[in-house]
Protein backbone atom coordinates (compact mmCIF):
# COMPACT_ATOMS: atom_id res chain seq x y z
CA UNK A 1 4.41 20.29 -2.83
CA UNK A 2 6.41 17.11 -3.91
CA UNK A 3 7.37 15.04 -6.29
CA UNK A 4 5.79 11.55 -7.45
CA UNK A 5 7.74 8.45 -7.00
CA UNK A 6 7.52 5.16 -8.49
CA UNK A 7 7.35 2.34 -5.34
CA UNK A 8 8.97 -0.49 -4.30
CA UNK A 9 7.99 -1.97 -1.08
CA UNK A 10 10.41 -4.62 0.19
CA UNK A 11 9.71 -5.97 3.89
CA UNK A 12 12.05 -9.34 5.28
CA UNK A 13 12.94 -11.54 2.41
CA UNK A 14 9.53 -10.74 0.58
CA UNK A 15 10.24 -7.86 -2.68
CA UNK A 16 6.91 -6.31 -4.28
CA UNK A 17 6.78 -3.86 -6.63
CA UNK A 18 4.17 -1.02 -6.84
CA UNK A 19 4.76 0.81 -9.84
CA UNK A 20 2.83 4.40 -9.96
CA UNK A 21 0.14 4.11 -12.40
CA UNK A 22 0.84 6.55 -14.82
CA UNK A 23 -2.89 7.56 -15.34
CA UNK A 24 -3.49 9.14 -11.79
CA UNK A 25 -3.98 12.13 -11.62
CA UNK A 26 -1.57 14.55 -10.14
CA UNK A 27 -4.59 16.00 -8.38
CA UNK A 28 -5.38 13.36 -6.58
CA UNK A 29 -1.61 13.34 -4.82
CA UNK A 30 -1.85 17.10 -4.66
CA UNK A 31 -5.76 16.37 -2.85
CA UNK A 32 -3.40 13.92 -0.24
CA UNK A 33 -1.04 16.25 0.43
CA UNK A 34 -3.21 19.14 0.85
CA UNK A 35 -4.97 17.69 3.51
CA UNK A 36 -1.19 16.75 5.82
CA UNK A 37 -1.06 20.23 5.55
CA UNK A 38 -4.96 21.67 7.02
CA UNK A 39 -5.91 23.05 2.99
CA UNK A 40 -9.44 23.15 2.77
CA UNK A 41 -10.08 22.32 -1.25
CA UNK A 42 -13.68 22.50 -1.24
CA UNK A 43 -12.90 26.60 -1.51
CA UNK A 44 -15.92 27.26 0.28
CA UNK A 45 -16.30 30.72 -0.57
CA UNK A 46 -17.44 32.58 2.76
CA UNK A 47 -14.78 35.43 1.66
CA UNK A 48 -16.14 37.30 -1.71
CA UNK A 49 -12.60 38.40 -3.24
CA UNK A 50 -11.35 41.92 -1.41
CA UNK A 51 -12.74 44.98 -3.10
CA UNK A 52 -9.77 47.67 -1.90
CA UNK A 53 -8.23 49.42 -5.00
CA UNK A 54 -4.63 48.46 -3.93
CA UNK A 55 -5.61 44.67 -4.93
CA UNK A 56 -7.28 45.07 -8.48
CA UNK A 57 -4.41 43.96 -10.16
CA UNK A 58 -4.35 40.40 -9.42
CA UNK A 59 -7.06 39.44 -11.62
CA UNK A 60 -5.59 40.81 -14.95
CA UNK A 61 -1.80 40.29 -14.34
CA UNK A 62 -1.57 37.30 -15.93
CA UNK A 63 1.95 36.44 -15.36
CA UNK A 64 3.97 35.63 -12.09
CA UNK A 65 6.70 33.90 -11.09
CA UNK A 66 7.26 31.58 -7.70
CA UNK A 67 10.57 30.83 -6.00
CA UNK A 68 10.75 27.91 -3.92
CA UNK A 69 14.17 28.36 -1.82
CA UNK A 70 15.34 26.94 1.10
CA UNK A 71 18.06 24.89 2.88
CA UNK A 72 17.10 21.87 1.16
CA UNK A 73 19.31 22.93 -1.79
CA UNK A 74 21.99 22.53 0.14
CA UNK A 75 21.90 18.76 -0.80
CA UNK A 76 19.65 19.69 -4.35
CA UNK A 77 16.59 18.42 -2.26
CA UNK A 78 12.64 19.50 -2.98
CA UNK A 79 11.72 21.51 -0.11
CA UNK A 80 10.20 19.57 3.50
CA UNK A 81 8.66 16.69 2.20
CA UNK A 82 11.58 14.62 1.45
CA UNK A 83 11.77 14.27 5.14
CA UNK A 84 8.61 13.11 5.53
CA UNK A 85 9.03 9.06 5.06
CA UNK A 86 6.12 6.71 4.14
CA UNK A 87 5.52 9.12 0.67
CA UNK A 88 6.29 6.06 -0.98
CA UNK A 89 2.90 4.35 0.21
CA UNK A 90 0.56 7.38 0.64
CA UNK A 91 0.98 8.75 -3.05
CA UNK A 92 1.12 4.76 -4.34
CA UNK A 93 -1.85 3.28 -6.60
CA UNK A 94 -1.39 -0.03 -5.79
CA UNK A 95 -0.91 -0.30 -2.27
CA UNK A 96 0.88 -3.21 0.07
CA UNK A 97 -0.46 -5.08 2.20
CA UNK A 98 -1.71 -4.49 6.30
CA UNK A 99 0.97 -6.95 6.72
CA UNK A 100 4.27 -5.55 4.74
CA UNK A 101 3.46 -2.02 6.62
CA UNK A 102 3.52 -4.08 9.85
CA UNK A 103 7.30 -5.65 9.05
CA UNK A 104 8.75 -2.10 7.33
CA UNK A 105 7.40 -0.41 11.12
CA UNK A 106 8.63 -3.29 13.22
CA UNK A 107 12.14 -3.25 11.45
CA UNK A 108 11.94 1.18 11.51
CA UNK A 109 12.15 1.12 7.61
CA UNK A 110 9.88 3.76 6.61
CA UNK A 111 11.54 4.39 3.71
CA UNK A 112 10.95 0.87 2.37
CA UNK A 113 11.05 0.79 -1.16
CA UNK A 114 11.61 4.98 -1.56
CA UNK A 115 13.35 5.98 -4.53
CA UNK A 116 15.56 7.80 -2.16
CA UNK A 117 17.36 4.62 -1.23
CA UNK A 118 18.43 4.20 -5.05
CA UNK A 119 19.68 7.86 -5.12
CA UNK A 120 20.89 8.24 -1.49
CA UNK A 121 19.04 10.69 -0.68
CA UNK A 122 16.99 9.71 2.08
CA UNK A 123 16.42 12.18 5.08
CA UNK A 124 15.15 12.45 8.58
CA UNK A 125 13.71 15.55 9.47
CA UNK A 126 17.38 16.08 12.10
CA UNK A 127 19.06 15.47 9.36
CA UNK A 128 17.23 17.54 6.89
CA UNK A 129 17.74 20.39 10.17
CA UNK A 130 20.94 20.26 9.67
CA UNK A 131 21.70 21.38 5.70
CA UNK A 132 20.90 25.10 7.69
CA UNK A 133 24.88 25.01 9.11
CA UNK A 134 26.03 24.65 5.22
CA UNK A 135 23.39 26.59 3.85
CA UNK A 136 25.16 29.79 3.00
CA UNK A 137 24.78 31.21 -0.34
CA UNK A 138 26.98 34.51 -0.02
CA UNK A 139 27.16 35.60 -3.88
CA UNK A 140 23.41 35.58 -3.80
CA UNK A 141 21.65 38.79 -5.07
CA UNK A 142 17.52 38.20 -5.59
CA UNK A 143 17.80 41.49 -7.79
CA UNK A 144 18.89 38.68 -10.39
CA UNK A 145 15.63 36.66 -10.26
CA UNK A 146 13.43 39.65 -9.91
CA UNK A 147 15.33 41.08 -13.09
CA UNK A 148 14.24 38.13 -15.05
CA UNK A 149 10.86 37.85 -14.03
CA UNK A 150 10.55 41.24 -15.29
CA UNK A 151 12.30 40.52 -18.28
CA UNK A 152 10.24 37.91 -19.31
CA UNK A 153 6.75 39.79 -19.11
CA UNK A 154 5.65 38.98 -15.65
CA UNK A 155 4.02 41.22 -13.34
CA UNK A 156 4.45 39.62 -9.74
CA UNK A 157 6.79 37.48 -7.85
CA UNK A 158 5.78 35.37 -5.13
CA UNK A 159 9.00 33.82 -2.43
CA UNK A 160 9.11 31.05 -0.20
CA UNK A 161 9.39 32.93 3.11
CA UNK A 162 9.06 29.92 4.86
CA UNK A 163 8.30 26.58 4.19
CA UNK A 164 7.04 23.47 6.00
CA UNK A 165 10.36 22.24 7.41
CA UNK A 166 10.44 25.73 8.98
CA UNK A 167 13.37 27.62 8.58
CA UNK A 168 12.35 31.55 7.54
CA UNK A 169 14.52 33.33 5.46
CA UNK A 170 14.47 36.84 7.46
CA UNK A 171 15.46 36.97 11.46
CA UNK A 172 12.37 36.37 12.98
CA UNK A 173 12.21 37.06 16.76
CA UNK A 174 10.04 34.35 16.62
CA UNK A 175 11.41 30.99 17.09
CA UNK A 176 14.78 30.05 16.85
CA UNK A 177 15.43 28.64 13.07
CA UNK A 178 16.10 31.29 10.60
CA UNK A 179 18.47 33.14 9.68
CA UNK A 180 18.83 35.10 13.08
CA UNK A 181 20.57 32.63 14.17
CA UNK A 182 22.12 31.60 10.99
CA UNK A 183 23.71 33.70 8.15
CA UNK A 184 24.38 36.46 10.29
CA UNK A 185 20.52 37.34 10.71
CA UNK A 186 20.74 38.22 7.08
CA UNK A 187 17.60 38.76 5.53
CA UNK A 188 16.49 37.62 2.37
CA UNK A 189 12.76 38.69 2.65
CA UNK A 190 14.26 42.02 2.39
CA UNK A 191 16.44 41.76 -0.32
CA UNK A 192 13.79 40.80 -2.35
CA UNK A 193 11.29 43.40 -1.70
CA UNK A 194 13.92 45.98 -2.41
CA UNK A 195 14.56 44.11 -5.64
CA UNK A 196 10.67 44.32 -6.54
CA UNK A 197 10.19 47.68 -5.62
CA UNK A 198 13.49 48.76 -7.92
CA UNK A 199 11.38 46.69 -10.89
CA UNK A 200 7.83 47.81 -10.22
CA UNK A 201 6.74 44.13 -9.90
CA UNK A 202 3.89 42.90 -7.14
CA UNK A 203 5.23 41.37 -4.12
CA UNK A 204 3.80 38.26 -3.43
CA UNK A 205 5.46 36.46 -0.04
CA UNK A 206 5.06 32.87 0.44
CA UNK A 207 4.16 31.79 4.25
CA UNK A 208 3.80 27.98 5.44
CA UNK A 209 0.98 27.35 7.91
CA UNK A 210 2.32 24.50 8.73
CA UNK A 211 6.14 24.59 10.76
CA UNK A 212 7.61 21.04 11.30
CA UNK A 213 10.41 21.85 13.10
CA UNK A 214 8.20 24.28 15.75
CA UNK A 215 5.73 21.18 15.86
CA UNK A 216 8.83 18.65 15.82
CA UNK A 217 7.51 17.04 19.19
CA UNK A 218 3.99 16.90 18.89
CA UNK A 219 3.50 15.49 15.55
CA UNK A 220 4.35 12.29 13.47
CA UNK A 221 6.81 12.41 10.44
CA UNK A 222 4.82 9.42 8.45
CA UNK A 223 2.68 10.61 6.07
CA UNK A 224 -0.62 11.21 6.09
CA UNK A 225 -1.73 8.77 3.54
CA UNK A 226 -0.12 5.55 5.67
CA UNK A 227 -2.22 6.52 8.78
CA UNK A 228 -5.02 7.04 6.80
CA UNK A 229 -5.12 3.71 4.94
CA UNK A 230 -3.52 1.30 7.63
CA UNK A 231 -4.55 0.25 10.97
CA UNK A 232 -1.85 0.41 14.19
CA UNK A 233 -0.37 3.19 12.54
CA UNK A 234 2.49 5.08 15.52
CA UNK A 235 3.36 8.25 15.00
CA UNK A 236 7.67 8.72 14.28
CA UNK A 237 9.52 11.48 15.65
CA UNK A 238 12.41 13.59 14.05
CA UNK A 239 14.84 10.27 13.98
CA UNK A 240 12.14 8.53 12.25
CA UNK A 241 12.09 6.40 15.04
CA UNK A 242 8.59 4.93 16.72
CA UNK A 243 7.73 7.26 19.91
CA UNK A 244 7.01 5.32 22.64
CA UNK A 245 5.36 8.35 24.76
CA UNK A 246 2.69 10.74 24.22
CA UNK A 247 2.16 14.93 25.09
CA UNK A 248 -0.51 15.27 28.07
CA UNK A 249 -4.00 17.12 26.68
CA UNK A 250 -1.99 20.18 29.00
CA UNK A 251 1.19 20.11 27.13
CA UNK A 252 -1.09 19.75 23.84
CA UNK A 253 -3.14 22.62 24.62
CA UNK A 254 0.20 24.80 25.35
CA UNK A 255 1.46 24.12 22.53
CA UNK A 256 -1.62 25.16 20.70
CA UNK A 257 -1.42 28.73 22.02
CA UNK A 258 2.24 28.95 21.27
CA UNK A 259 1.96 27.83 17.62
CA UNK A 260 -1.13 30.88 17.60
CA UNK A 261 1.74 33.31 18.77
CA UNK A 262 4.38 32.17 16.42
CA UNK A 263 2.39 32.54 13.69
CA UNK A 264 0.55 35.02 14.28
CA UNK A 265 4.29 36.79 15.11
CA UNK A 266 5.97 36.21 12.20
CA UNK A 267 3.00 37.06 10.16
CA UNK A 268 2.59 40.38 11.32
CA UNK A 269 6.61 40.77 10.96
CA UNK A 270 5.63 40.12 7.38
CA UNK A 271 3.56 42.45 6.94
CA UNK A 272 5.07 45.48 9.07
CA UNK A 273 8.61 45.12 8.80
CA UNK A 274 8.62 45.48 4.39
CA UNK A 275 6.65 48.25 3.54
CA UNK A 276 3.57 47.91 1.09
CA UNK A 277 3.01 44.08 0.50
CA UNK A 278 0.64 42.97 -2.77
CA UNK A 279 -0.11 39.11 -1.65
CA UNK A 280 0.23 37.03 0.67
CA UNK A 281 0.64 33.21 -0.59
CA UNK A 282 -0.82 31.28 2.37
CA UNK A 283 0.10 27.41 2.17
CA UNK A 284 -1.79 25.61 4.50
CA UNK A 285 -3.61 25.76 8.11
CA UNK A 286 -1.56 26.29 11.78
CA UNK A 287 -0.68 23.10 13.63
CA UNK A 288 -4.20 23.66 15.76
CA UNK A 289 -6.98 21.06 15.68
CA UNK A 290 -9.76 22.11 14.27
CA UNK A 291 -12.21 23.88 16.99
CA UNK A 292 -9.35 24.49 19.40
CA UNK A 293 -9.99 27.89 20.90
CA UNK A 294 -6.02 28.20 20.33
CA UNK A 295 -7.00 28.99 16.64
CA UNK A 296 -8.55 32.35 17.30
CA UNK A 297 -6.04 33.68 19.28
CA UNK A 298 -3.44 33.27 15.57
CA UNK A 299 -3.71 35.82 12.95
CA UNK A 300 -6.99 36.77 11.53
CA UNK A 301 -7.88 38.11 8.48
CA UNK A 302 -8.88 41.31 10.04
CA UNK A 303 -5.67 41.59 11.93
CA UNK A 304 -4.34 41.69 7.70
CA UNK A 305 -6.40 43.62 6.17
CA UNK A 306 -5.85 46.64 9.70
CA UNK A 307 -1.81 45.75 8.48
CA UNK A 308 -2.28 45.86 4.68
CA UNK A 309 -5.85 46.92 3.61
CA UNK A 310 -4.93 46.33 0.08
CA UNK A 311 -3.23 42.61 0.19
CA UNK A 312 -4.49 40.16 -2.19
CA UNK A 313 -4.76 36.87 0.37
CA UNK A 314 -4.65 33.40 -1.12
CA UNK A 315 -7.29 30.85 0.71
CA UNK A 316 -4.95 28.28 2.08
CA UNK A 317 -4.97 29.38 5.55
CA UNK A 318 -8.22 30.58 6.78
CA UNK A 319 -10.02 28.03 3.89
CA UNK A 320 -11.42 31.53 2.29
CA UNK A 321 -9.57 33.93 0.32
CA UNK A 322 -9.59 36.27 -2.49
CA UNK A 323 -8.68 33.72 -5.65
CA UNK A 324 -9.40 30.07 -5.99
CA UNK A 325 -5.52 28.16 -6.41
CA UNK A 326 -4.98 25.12 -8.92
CA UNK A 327 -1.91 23.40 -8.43
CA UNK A 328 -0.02 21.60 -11.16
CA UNK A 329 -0.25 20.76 -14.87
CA UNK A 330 -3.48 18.57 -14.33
CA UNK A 331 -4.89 21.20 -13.14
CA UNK A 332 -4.78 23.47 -16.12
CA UNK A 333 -8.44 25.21 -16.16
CA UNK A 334 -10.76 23.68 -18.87
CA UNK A 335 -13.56 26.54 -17.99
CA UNK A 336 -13.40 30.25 -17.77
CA UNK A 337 -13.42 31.23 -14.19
CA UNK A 338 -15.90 33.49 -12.93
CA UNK A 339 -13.65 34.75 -10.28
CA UNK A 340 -10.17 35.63 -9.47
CA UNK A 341 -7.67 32.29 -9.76
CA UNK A 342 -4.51 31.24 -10.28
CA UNK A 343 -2.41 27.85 -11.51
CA UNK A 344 0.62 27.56 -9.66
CA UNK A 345 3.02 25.03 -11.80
CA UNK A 346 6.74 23.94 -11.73
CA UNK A 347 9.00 24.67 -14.91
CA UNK A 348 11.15 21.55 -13.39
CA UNK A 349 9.62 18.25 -13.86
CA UNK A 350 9.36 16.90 -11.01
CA UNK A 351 10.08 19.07 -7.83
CA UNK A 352 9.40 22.96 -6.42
CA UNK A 353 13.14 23.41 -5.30
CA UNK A 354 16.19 22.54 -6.55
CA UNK A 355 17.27 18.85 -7.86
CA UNK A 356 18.48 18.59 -11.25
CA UNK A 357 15.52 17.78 -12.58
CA UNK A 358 14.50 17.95 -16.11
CA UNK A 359 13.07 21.51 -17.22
CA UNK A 360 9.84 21.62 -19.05
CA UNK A 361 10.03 23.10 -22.64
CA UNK A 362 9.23 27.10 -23.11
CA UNK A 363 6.37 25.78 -25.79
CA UNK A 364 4.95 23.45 -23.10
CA UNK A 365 4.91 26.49 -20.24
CA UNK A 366 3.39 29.22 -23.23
CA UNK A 367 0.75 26.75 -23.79
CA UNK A 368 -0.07 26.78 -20.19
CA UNK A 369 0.21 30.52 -20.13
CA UNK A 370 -2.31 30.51 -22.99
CA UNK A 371 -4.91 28.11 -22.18
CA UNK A 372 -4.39 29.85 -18.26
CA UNK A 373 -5.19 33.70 -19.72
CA UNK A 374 -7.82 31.96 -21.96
CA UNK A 375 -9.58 30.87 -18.81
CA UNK A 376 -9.36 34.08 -16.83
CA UNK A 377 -6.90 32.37 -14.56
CA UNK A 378 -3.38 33.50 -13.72
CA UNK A 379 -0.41 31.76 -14.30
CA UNK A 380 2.72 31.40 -11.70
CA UNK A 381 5.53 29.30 -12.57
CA UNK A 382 8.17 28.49 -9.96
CA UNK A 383 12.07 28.25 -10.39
CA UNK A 384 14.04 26.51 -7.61
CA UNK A 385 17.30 28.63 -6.66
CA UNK A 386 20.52 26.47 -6.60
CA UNK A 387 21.86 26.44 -2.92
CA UNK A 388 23.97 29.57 -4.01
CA UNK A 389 20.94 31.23 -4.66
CA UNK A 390 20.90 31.63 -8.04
CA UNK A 391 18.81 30.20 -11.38
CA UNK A 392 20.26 27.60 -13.49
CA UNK A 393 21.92 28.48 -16.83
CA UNK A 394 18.84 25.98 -18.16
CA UNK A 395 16.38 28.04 -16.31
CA UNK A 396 17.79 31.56 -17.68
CA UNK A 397 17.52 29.80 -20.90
CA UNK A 398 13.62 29.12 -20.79
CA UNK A 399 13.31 32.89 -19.01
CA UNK A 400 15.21 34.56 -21.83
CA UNK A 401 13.00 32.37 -24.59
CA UNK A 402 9.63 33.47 -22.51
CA UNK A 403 10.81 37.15 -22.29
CA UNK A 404 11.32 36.87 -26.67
CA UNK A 405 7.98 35.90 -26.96
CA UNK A 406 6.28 38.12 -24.04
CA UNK A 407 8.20 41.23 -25.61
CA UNK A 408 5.47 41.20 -29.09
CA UNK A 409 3.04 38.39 -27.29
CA UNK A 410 2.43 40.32 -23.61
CA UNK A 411 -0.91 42.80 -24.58
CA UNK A 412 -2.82 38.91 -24.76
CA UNK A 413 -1.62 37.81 -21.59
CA UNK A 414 -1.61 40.85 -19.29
CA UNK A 415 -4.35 42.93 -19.08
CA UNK A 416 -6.71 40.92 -20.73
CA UNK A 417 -9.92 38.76 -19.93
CA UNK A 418 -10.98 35.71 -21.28
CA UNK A 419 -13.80 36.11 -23.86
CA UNK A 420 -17.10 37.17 -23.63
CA UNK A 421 -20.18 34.53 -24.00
CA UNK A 422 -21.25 36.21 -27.13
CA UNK A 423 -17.96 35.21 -29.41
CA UNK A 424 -16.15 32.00 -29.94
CA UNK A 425 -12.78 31.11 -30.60
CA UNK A 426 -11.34 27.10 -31.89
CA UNK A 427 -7.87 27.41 -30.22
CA UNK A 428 -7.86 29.52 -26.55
CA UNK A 429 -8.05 33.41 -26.77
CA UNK A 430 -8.33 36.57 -24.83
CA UNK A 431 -9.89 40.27 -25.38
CA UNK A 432 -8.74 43.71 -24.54
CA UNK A 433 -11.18 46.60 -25.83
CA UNK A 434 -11.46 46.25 -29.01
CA UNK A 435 -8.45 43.51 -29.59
CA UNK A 436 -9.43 39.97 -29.34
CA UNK A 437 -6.26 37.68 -29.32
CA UNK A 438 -6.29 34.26 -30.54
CA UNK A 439 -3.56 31.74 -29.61
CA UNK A 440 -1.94 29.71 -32.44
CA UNK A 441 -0.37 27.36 -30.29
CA UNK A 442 2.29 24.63 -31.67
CA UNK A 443 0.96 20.80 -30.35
CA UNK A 444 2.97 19.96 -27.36
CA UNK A 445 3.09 15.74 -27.31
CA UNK A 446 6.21 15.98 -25.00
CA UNK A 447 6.46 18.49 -22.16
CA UNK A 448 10.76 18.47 -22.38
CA UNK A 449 10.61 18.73 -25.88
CA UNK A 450 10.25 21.42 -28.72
CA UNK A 451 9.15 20.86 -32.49
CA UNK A 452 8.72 23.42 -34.87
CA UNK A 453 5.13 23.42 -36.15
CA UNK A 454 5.04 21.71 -40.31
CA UNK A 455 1.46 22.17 -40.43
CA UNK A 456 -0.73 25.61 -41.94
CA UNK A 457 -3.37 26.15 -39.21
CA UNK A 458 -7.00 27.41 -39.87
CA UNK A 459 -8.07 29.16 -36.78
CA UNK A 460 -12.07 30.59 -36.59
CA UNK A 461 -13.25 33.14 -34.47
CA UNK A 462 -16.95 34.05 -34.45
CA UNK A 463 -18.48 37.32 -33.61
CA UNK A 464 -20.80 39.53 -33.82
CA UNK A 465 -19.32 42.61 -34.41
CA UNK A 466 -17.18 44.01 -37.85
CA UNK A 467 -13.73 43.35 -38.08
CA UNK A 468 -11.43 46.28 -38.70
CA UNK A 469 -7.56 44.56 -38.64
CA UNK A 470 -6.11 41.49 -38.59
CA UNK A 471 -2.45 41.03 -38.13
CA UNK A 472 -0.10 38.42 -36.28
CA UNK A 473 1.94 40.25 -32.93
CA UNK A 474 5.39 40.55 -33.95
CA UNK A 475 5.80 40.04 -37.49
CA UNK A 476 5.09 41.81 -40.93
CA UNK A 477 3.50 39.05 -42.72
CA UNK A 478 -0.09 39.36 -44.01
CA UNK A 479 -2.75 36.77 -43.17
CA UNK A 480 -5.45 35.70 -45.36
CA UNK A 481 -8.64 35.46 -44.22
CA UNK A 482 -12.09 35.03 -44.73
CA UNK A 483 -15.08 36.63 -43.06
CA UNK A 484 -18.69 35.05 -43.68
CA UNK A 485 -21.87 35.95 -41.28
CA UNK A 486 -19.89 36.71 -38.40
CA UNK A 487 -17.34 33.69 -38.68
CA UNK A 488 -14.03 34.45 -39.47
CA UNK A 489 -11.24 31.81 -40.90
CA UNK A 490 -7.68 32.55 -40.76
CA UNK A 491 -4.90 30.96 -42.42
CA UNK A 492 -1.20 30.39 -40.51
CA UNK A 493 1.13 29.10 -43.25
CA UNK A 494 3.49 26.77 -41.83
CA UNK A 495 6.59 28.67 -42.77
CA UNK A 496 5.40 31.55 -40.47
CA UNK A 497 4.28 29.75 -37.70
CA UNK A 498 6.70 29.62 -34.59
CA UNK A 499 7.96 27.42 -32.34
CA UNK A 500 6.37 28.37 -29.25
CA UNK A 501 3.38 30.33 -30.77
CA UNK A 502 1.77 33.33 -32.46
CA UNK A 503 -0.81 35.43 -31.29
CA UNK A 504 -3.39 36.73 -34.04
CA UNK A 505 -4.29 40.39 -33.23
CA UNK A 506 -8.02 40.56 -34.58
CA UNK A 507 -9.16 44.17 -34.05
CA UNK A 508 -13.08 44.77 -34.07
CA UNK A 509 -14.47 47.92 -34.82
CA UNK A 510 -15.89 50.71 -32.40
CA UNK A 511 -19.06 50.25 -31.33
């Protein structure tokens, strides 16, 4: 998970520039990366979604929020891939030439034309390494986040336990970078299941197939997109230098089976060590070639379900699971989903951890909520911890706003399904029983920005049954309306209407 960076490619005395187009779709850089990292997006589903009663709360929660934290905040950094060089070219549009990617690897400029050279904030995976010797937040208490998340109306919380560049935020007896041999072998992972368990929220824990710093030596720190779409492509080590030697198939093959026991360690630490766990948030396949006999010998699904028969298990890993995952604001479902799914999305613009970045307005995220619930598809929104561990005062801001509207606004989001084939809604809605809810959403031109609505709105809702109450969640005002044949018409005066929504309660008669 990354951000998206305009590119400048300079090579010798010749300057081009590649500016991102700004129609492509986040998806497709999302579709890049996913594949560096062994996700399977076809979402083949060989798995059908778990049926143990421990897990039946995923599909109607509604609400959850992610927590992307590691030593990259030391230096306000998105988490692992600013390490990786050559992002520049893979997530361009217009790409440079077979000849400029020739000069920027014969001069070891693989951050040619990166953003990160205006910013200075360009990083080899040593030096990345390194932010784990500063990285001590001691006034940290994950109570705080958990707290919020409740606050605001959500029902699960899903933390980075690891991510890509490795370093795991418990002390893992496996491997040698986390906090067993840093911090004092203080563990975060537990910290933040006590803090669920004290707020009755789902634990959700967030584990990286991938580890570059286990696989530092046997894989290439130039991104997959470069290789892909070049010819005479090396492979960089850790210095972001060109390696001029290669593993034997033996020393491959080794390394195989001990990537299947790390994992397959610290997974089973997970999952043992903490008590009851809700999900586990799988993010990509193990460091194994596909077909290597090393991969059966890592952690199975079986081995997960014997550990925690009632986990909810995203399909990341294994390229099956029990929910389908969308990723990022382009990937806001347009259809109701027929099975469990979620949309995981950033409430910074760009980035998943830390960096100053510009926070998305609480109308924007609502209107993601909505159009998410609307769908049948969870909604998990990530906040990046400062390197001290704690949220922004910006990001408490948008938490307390959310937690204002979830407090009259939460009976449409949690607990609810999308509608039925039989009735019809013009703006996105949900049912519960006998409640249908109908979202009167403010237009949302600018994702950092919020207007109050100056507009009356005329929603419709068409059913077939007979409508009993109407009312808007949270306020006294009545709301006229017109029924006709099935079809009702409701009118939202402007000078009720809020600034990041309403929710029209329409209650239908008993059968």
């Amino acid at each position: 998970m990354n951000s998206v960076y305009a590119l400048i490619v300079c090579c010798g005395i010749t300057c081009n520039l590649f500016a991102q187009n700004p129609t492509q779709k986040e998806a497709d850089r999302i579709k890049i990366e996913h594949a560096q990292i062994g996700i399977d997006d076809s979402q083949v589903q060989l798995y059908k979604h778990t049926a143990n009663p421990g897990a039946q709360w995923f599909p109607q929660a509604g609400f959850g929020m992610f927590i992307h934290w590691s030593i990259s905040s030391v230096k306000e950094l998105d988490l692992s891939w600013p390490m990786m060089a050559g992002t520049q070219i893979g997530w361009s549009v217009k790409k440079p030439s077979q000849d400029s990617i020739n000069k920027f690897i014969a001069n070891d400029d693989f951050f040619a034309g990166h953003r990160c050279k205006v910013n200075n904030t360009c990083i080899t995976p040593n030096q990345y390494w390194e932010l784990a010797k500063d990285f001590n937040p001691k006034s940290c208490n994950p109570e705080t986040w958990v707290k919020l998340a409740k606050e605001a109306g959500m029902e699960y919380v899903v933390f980075t336990t690891r991510h890509h560049d490795g370093f795991a935020m418990w002390p893992s007896k496996y491997g040698n970078f986390n906090t067993k041999n840093y911090l004092g072998g203080r563990d975060f992972v537990k910290e933040f299941v006590t803090a669920c368990r004290k707020y009755g929220m789902k634990i959700g824990l967030y584990y990286s197939g991938p580890d570059w710093h286990f696989n530092k030596d046997y894989q290439s720190f130039l991104y997959y997109g470069v290789g892909r779409d070049y010819v005479n492509i090396p492979s960089i080590d850790a210095d972001h230098h060109v390696r001029n030697t290669a593993k034997t198939e033996a020393e491959k093959q080794k390394h195989y089976e001990d990537v299947a026991a790390y994992l397959k360690g610290q997974v089973e630490e997970l999952l043992t060590n903490y008590g009851k766990i809700d999900m586990i948030w799988f993010d990509g396949g193990p460091d194994i070639p596909k077909g290597n006999i090393a991969r059966e010998h890592t952690i199975t699904m079986e081995r997960i379900h014997q550990l925690q028969p009632g986990i909810v298990v995203s399909p990341r890993f294994f390229g099956y699971g029990d929910y389908k995952t969308l990723e990022g604001d382009k990937s806001l479902p347009t259809t109701k989903q027929n099975d469990w799914a979620e949309l995981c999305a950033t409430i910074a613009d760009p980035g998943w951890g830390y960096t100053r970045a510009l926070l998305k307005s609480t109308a924007y995220v609502l209107n993601q909520l909505a159009v998410c619930r609307s769908n049948n598809t969870n909604f998990l929104l990530n906040f990046g911890p400062t390197k001290e561990g704690a949220f922004s005062d910006e990001m408490i801001s948008r938490l307390k706003e959310i937690a204002v509207w979830m407090k009259s606004n939460k009976p449409a989001i949690s607990g609810s399904n999308a509608l039925s084939d039989d009735e019809l809604a013009s703006v996105p809605a949900t049912a519960s029983g006998e409640h249908r809810y109908l979202f009167a959403m403010p237009s949302v031109t600018n994702k950092f920005k919020t207007v109050l609505p100056s507009e009356s709105l005329t929603i419709t809702f068409k059913t077939g049954r007979t409508v009993k109450h109407i009312r808007i969640l949270g306020k006294e005002e009545e709301l006229k309306y017109v029924i006709n044949n099935g079809s009702v018409n409701i009118e939202i005066p402007s000078h009720i209407r809020s600034v990041n929504g309403d929710v029209i309660d329409i209650e239908l008669n008993k059968l």
